[in-house]
N, C-alpha and C. Protein backbone atom coordinates (compact mmCIF):
# COMPACT_ATOMS: atom_id res chain seq x y z
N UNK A 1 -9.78 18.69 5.24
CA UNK A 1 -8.87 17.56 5.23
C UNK A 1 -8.48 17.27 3.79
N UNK A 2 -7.33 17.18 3.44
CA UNK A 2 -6.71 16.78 2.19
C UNK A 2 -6.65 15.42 2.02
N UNK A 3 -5.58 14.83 2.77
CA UNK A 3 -5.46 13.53 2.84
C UNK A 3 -5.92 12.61 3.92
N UNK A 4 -6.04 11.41 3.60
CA UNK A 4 -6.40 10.79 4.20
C UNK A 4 -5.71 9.29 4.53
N UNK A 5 -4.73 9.60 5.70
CA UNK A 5 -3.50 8.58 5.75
C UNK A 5 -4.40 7.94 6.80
N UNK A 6 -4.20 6.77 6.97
CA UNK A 6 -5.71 6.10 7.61
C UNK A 6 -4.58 6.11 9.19
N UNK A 7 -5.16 6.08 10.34
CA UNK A 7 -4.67 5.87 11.25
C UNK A 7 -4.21 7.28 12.37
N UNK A 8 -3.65 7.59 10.84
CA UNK A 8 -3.30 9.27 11.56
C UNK A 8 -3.66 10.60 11.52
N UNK A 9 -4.86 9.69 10.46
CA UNK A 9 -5.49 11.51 10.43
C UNK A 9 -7.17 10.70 10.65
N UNK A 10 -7.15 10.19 11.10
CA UNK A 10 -8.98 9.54 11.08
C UNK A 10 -9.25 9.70 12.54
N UNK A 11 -10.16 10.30 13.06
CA UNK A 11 -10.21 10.20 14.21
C UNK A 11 -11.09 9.03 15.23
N UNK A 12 -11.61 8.44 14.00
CA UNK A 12 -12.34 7.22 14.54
C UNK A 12 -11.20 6.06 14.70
N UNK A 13 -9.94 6.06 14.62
CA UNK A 13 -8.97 5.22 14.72
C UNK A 13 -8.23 5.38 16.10
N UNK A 14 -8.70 6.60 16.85
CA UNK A 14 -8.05 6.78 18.17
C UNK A 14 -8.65 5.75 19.34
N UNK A 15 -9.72 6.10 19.35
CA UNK A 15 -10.76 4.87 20.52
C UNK A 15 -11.32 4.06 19.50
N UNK A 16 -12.39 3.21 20.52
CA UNK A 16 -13.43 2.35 19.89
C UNK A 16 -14.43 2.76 18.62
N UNK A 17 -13.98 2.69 17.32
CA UNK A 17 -14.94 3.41 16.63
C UNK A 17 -16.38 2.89 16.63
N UNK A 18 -17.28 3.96 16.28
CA UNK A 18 -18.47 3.55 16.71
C UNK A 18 -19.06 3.62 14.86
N UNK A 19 -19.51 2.62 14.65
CA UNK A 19 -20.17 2.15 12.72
C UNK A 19 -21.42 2.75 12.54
N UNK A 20 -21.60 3.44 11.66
CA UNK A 20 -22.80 3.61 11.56
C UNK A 20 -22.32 3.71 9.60
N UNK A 21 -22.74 2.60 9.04
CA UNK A 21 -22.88 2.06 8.66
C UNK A 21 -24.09 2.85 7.05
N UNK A 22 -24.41 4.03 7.68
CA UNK A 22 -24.76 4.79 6.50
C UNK A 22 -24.24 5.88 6.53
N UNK A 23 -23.50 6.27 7.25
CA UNK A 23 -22.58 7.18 7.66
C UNK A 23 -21.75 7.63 6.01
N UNK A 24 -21.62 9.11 5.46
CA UNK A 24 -20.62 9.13 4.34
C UNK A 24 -19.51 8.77 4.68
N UNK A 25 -18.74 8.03 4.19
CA UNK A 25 -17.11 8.06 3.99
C UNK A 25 -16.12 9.46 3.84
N UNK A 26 -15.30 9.38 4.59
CA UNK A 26 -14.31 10.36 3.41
C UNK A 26 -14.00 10.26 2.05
N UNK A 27 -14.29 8.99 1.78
CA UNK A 27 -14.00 8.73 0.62
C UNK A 27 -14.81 9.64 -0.38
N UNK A 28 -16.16 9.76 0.26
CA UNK A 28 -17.20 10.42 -0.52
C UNK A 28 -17.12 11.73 -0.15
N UNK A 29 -16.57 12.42 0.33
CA UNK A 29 -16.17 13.93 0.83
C UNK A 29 -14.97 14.63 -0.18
N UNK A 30 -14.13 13.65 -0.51
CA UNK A 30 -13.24 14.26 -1.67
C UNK A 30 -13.84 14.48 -3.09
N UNK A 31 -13.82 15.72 -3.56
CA UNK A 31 -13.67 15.69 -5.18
C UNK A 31 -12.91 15.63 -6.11
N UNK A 32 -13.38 15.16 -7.20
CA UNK A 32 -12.42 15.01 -8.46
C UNK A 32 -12.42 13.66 -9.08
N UNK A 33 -11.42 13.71 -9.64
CA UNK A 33 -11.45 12.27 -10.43
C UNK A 33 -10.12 11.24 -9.72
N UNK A 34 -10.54 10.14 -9.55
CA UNK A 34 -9.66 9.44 -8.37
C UNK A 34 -8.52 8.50 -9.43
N UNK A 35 -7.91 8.37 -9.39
CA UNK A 35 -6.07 7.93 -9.81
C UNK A 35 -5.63 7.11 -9.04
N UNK A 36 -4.71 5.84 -9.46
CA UNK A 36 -3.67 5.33 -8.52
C UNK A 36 -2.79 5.30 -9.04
N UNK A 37 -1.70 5.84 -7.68
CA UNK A 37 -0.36 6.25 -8.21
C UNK A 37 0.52 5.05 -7.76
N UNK A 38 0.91 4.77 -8.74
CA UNK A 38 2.37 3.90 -8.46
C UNK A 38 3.83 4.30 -7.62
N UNK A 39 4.05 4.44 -6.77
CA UNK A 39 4.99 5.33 -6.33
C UNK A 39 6.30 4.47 -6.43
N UNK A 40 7.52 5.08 -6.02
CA UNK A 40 8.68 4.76 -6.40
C UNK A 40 8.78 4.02 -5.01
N UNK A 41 10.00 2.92 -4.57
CA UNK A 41 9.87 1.98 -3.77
C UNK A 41 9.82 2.63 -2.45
N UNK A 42 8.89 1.94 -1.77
CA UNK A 42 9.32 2.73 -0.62
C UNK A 42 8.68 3.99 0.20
N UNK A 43 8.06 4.66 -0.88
CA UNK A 43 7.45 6.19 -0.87
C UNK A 43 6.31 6.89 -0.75
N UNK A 44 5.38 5.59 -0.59
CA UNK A 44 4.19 6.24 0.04
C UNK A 44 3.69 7.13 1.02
N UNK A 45 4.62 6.88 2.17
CA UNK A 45 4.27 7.78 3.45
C UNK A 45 4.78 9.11 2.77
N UNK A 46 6.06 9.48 2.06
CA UNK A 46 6.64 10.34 2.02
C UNK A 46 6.12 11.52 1.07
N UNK A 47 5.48 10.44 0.07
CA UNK A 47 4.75 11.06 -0.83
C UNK A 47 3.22 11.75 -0.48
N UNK A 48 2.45 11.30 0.37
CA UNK A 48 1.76 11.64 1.42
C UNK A 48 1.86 12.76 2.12
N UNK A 49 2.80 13.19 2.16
CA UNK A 49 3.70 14.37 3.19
C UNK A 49 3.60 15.42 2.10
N UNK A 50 4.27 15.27 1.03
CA UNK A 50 4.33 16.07 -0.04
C UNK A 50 2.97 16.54 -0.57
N UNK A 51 1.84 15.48 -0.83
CA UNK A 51 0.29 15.97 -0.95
C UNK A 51 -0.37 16.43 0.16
N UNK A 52 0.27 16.50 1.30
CA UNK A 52 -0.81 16.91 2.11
C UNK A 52 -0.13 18.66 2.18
N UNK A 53 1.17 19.22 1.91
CA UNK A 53 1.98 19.89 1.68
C UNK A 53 1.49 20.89 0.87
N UNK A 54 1.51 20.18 -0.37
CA UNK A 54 0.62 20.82 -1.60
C UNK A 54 -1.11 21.02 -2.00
N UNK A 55 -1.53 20.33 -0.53
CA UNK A 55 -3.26 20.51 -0.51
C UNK A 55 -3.45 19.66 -1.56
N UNK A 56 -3.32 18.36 -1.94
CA UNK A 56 -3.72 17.46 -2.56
C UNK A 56 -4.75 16.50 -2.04
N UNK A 57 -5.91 16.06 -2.11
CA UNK A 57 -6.34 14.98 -1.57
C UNK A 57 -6.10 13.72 -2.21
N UNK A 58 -5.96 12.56 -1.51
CA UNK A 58 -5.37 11.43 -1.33
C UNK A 58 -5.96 10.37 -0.48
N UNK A 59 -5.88 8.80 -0.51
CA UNK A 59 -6.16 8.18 0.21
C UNK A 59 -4.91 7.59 0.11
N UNK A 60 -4.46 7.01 1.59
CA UNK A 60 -3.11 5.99 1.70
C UNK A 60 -3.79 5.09 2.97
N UNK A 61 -4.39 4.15 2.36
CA UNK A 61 -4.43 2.82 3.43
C UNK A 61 -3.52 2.32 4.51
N UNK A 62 -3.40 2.66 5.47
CA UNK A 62 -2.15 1.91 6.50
C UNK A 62 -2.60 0.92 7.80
N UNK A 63 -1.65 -0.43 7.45
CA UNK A 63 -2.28 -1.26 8.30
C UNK A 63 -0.95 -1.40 9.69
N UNK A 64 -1.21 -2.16 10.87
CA UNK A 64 -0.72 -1.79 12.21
C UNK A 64 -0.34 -2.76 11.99
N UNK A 65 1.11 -3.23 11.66
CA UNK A 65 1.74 -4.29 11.93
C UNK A 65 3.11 -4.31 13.23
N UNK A 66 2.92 -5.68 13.64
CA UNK A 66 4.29 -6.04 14.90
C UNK A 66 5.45 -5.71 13.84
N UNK A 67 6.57 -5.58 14.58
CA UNK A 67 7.70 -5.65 14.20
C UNK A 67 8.92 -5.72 15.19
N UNK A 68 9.36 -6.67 14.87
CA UNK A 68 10.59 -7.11 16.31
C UNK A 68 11.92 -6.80 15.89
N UNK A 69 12.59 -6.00 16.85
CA UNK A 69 14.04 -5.24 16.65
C UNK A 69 14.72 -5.72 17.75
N UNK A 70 15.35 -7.12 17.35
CA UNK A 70 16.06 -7.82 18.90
C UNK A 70 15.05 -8.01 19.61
N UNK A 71 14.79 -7.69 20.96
CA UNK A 71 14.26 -8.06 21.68
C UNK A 71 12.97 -6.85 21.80
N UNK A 72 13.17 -5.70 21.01
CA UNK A 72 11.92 -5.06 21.55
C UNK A 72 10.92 -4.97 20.31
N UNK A 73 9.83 -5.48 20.40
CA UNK A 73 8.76 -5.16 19.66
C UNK A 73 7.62 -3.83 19.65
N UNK A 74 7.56 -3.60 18.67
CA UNK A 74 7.06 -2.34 18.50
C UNK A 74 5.44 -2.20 17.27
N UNK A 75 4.58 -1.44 17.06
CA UNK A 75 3.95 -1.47 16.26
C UNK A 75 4.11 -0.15 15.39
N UNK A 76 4.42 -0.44 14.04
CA UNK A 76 4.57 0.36 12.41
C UNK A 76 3.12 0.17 12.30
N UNK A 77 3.48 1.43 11.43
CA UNK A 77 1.48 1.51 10.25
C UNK A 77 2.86 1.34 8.78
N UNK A 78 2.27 0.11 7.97
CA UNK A 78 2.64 0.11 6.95
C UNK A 78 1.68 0.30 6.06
N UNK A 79 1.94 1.30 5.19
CA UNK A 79 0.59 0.92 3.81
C UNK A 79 0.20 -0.20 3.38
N UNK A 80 -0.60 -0.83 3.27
CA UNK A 80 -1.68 -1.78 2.90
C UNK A 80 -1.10 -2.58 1.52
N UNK A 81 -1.24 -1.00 0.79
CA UNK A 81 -0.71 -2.11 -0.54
C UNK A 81 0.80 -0.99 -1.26
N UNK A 82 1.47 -2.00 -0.59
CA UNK A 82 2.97 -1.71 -0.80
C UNK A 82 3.57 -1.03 -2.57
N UNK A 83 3.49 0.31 -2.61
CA UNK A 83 4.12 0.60 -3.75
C UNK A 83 2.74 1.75 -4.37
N UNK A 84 1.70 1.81 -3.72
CA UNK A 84 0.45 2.53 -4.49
C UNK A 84 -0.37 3.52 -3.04
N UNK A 85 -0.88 4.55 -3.42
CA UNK A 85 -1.57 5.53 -3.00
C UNK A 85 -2.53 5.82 -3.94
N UNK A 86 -3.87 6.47 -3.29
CA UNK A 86 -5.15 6.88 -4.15
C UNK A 86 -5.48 8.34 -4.29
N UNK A 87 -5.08 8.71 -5.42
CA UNK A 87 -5.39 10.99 -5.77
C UNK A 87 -6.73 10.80 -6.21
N UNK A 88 -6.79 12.10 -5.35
CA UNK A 88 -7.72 12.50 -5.57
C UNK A 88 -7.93 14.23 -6.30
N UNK A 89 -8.60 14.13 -7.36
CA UNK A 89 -8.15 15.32 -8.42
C UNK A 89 -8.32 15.73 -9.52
N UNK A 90 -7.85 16.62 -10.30
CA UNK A 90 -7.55 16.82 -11.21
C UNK A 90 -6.29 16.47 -11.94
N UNK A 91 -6.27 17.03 -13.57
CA UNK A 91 -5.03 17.11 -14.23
C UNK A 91 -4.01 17.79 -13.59
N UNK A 92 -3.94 19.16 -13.14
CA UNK A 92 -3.58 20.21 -12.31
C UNK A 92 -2.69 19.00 -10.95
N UNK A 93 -3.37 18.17 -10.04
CA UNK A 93 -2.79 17.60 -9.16
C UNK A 93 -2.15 16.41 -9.96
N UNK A 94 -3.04 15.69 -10.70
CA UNK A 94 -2.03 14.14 -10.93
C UNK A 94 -0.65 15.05 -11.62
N UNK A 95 -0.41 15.80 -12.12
CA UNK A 95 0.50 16.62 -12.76
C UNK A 95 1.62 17.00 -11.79
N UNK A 96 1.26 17.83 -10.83
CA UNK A 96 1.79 18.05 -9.43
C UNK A 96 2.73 16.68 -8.35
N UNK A 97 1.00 15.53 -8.76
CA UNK A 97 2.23 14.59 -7.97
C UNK A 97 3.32 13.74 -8.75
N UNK A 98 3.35 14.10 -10.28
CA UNK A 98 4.27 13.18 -10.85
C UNK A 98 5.41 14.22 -10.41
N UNK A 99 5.78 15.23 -10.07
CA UNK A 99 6.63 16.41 -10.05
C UNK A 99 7.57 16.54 -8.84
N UNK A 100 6.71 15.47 -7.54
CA UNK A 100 7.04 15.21 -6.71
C UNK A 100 8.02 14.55 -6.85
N UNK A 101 8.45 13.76 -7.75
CA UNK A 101 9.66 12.91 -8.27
C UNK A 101 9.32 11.80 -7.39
N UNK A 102 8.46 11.58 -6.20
CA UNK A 102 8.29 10.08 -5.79
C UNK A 102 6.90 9.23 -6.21
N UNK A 103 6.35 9.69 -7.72
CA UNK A 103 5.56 8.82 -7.94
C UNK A 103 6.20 8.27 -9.27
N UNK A 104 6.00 6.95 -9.67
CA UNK A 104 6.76 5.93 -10.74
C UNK A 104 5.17 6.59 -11.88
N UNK A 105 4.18 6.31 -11.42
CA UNK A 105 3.11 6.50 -12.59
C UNK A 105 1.72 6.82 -12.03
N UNK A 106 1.21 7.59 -12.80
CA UNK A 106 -0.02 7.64 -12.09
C UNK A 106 -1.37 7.17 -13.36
N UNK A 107 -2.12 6.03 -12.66
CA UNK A 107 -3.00 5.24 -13.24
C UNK A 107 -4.39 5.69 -13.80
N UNK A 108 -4.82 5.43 -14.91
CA UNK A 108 -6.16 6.33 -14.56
C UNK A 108 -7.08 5.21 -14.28
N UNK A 109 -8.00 5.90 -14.21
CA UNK A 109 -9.58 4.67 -13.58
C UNK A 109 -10.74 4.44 -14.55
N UNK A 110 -10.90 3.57 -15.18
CA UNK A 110 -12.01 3.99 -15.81
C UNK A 110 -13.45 4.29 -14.79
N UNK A 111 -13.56 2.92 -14.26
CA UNK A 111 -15.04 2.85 -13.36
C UNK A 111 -14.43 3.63 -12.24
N UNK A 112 -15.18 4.79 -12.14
CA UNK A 112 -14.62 5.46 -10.93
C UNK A 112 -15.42 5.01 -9.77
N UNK A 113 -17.09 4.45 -10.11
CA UNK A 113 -17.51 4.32 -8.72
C UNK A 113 -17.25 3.21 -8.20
N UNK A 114 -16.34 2.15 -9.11
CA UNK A 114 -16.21 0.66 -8.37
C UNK A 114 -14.88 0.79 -7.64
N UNK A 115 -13.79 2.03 -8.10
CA UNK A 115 -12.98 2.42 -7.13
C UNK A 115 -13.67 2.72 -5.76
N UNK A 116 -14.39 3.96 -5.94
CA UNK A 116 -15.05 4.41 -4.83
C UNK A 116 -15.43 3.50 -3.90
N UNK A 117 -15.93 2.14 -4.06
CA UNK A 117 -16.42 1.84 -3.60
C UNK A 117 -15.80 0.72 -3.04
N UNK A 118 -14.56 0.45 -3.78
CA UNK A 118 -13.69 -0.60 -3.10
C UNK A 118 -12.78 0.60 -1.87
N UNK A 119 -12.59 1.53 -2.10
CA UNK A 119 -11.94 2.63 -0.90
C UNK A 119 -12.49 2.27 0.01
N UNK A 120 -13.99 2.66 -0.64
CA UNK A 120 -14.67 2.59 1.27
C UNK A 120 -14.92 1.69 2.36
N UNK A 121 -14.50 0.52 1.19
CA UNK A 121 -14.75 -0.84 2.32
C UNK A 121 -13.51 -0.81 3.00
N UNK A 122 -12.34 -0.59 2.01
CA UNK A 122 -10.69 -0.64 2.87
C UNK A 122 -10.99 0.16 3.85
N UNK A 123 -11.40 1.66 3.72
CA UNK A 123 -11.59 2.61 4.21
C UNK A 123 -11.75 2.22 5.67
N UNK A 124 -13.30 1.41 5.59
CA UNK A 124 -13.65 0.89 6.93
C UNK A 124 -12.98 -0.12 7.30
N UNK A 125 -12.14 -1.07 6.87
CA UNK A 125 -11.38 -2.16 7.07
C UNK A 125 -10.56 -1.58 8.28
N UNK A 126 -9.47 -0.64 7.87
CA UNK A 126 -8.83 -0.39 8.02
C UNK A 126 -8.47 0.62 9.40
N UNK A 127 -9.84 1.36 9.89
CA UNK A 127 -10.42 2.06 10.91
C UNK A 127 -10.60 0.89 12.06
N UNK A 128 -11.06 0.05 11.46
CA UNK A 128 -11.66 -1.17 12.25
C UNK A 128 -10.84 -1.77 13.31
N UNK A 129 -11.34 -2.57 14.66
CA UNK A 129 -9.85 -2.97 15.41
C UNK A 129 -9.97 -4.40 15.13
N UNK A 130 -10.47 -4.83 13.74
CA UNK A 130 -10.08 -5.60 13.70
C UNK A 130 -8.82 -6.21 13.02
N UNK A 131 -7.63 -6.66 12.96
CA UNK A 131 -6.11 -7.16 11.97
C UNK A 131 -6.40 -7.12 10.43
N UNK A 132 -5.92 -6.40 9.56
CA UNK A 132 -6.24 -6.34 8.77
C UNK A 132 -4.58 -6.70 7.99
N UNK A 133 -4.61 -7.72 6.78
CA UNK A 133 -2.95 -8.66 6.44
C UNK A 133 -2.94 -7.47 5.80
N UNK A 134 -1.61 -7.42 5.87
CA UNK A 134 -0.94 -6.08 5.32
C UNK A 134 0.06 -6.60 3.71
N UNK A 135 0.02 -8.00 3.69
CA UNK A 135 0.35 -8.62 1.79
C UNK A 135 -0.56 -9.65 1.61
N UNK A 136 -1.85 -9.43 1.53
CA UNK A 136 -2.49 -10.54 0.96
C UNK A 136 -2.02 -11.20 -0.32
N UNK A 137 -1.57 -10.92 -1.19
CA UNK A 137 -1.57 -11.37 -2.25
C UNK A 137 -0.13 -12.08 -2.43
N UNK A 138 0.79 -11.85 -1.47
CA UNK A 138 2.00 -12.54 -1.48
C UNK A 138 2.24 -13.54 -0.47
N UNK A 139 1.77 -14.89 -0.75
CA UNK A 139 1.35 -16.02 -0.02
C UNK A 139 2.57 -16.93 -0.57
N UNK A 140 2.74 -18.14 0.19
CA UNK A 140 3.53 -19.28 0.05
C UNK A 140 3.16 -19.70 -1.03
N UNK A 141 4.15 -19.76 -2.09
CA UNK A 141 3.79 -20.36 -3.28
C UNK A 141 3.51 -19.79 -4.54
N UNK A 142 3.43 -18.36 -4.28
CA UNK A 142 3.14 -17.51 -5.29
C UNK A 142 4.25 -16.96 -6.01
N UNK A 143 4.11 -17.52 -7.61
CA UNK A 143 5.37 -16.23 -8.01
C UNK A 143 5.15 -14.95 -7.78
N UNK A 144 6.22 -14.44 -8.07
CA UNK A 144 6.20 -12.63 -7.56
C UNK A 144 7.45 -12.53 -8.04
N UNK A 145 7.63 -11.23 -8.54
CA UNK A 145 8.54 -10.45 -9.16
C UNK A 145 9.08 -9.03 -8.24
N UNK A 146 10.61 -9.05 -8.17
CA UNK A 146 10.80 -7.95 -6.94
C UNK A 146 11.05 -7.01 -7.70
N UNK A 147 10.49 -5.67 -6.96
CA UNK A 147 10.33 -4.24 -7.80
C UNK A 147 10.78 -3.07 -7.34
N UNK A 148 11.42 -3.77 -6.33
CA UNK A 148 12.20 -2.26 -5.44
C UNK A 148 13.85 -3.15 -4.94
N UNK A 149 14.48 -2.37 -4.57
CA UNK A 149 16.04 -2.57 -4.55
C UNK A 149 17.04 -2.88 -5.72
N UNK A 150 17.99 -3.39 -5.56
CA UNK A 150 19.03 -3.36 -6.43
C UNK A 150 19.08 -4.92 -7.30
N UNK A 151 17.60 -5.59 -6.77
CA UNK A 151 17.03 -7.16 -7.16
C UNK A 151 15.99 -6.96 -8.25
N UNK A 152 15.52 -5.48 -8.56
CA UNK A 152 14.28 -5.41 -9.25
C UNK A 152 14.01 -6.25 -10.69
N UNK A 153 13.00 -6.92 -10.93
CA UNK A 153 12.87 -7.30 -12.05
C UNK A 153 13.05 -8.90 -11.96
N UNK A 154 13.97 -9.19 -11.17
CA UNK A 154 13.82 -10.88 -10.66
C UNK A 154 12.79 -11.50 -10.28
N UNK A 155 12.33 -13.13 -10.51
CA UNK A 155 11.22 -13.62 -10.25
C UNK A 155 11.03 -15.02 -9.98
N UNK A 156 10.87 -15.19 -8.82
CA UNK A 156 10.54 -16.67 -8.23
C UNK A 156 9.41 -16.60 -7.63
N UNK A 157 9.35 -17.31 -6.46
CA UNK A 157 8.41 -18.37 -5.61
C UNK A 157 8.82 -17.77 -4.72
N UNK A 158 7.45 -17.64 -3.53
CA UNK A 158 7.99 -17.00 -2.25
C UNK A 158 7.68 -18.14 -1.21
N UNK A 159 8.43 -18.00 -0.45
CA UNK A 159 8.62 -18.86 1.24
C UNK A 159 8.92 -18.55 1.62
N UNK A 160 8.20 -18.80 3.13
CA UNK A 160 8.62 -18.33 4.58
C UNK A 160 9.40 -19.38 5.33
N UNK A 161 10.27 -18.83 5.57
CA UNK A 161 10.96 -19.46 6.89
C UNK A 161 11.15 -18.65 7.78
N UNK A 162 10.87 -19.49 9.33
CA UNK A 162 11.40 -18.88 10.24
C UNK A 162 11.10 -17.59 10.78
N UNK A 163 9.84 -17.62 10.37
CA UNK A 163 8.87 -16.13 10.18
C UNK A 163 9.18 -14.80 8.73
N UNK A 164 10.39 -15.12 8.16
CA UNK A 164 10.82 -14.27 7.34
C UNK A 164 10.56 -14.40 5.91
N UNK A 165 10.22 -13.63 5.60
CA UNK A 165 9.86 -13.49 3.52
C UNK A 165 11.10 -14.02 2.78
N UNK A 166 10.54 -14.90 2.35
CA UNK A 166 12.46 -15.71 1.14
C UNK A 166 11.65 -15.80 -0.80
N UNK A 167 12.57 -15.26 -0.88
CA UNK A 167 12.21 -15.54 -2.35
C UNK A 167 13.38 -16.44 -3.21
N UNK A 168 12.81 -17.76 -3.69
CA UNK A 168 13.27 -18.33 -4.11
C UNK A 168 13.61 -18.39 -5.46
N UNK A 169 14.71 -18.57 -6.20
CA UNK A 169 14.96 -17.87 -7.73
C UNK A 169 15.73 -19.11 -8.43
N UNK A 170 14.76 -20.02 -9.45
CA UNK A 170 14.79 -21.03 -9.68
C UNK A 170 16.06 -21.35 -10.67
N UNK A 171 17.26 -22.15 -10.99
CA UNK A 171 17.23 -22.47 -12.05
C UNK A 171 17.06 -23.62 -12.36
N UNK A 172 15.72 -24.09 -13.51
CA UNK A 172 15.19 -25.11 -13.62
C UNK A 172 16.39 -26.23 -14.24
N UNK A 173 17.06 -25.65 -15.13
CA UNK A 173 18.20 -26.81 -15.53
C UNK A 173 19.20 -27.64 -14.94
N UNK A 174 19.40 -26.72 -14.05
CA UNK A 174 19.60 -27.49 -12.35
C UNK A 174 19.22 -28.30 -11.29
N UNK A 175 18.21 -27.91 -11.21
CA UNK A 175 17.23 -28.07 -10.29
C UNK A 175 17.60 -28.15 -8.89
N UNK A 176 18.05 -26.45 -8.81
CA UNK A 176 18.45 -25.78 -8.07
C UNK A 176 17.27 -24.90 -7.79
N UNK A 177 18.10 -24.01 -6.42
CA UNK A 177 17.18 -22.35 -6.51
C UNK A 177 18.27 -21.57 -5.80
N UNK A 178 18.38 -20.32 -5.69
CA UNK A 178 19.04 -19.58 -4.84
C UNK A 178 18.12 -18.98 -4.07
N UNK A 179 18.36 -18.55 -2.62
CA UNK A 179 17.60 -18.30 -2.11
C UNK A 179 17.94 -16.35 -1.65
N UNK A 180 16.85 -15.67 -1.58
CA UNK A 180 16.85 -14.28 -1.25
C UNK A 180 15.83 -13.63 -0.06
N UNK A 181 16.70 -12.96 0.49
CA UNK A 181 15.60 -13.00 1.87
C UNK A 181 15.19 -11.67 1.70
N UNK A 182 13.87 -11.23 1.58
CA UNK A 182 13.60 -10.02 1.00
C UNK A 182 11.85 -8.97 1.62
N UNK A 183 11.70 -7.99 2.02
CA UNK A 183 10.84 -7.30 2.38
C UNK A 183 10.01 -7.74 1.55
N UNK A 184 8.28 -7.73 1.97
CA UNK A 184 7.55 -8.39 1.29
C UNK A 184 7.10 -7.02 0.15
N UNK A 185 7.10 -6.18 0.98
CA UNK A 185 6.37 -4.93 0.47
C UNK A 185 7.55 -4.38 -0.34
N UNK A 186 8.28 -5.20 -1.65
CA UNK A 186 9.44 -4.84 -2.28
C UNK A 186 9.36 -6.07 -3.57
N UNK A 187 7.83 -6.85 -3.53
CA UNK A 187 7.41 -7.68 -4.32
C UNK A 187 5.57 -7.13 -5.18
N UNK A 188 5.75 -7.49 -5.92
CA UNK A 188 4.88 -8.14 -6.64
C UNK A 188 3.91 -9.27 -7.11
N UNK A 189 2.78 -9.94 -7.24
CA UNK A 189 2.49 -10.91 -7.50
C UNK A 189 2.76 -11.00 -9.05
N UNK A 190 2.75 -12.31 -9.72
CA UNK A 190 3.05 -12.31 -11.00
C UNK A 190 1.36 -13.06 -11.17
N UNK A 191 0.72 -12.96 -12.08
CA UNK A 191 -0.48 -13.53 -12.82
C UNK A 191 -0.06 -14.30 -13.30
């Protein structure tokens, strides 16, 4: 196994998985030195395709979200954390996936085992039947900066209305805002 796109290549994600809880991870089955790649908007799954293509190992977190199209609802696996995937590798691969043209950067790690070890909890999160939020970090109220579309680099306050992601874009001398209705997984949190 190269990659490891959670959902569709795990086989404990088909039925009831059963925990055992000292069980290795995949996480711990890959070698090399582990990376996170920044990918270009949008491009995780695709980029995924391309490493599993090129025999790269990889982790890509994907969580099972609703999604309503008119009247029919359906369930997507969206990646977890919108804009990033985890290599697994060498120079030789992080090299390979910048080449892919759909990664923006690839990160290095210093503490590799506190990566490791945050994988494996997603790892199991994510196997799990239990709901796992697919933007924690982009909550009511939070600035955030948008980093994908033809909006990139803009930065307000996010709100929901009406079930939908709005990003609000202040001008304080006004005391105004304009409002932008925008994919969540096309934001950023700001610190």
């Amino acid at each position: 196994m190269t990659g490891l796109a959670t959902h569709s290549m795990c086989a404990a994600s088909m039925g009831a998985p059963s925990v055992d809880y000292a069980a290795e991870s995949p996480i711990d089955t890959l070698r090399g030195q582990w990376w996170v790649v920044h990918t270009k908007a949008r491009n995780e799954k695709a980029l995924a395709a391309n490493l599993d293509s090129l025999n790269i190992s990889y982790f890509l977190p994907l969580a099972r979200v609703r999604r309503r199209y008119g009247r029919r609802v359906t369930q997507v696996r969206m990646p977890l954390f919108p804009g990033y995937l985890f290599l697994c590798g060498g120079a030789h691969e992080r090299y390979a996936t910048l080449m892919t043209h759909r990664a923006a950067n690839v990160i290095d790690v210093a503490d590799q085992e506190r990566l490791k070890a945050d994988l494996r909890q997603i790892y199991r999160a994510v196997n799990s039947e239990v709901p796992v939020d697919l933007y924690p970090g982009i909550r009511r109220g939070r600035r955030c900066r948008i980093v994908g579309c033809s909006l990139a680099g803009l930065e307000g306050v996010v709100l929901r209305r009406r079930g939908v992601c709005r990003v609000y874009l202040a001008v304080e001398s006004l005391g105004q805002s304009a409002e932008v209705e925008i994919d969540p997984g096309l934001l950023e949190v700001i610190e």
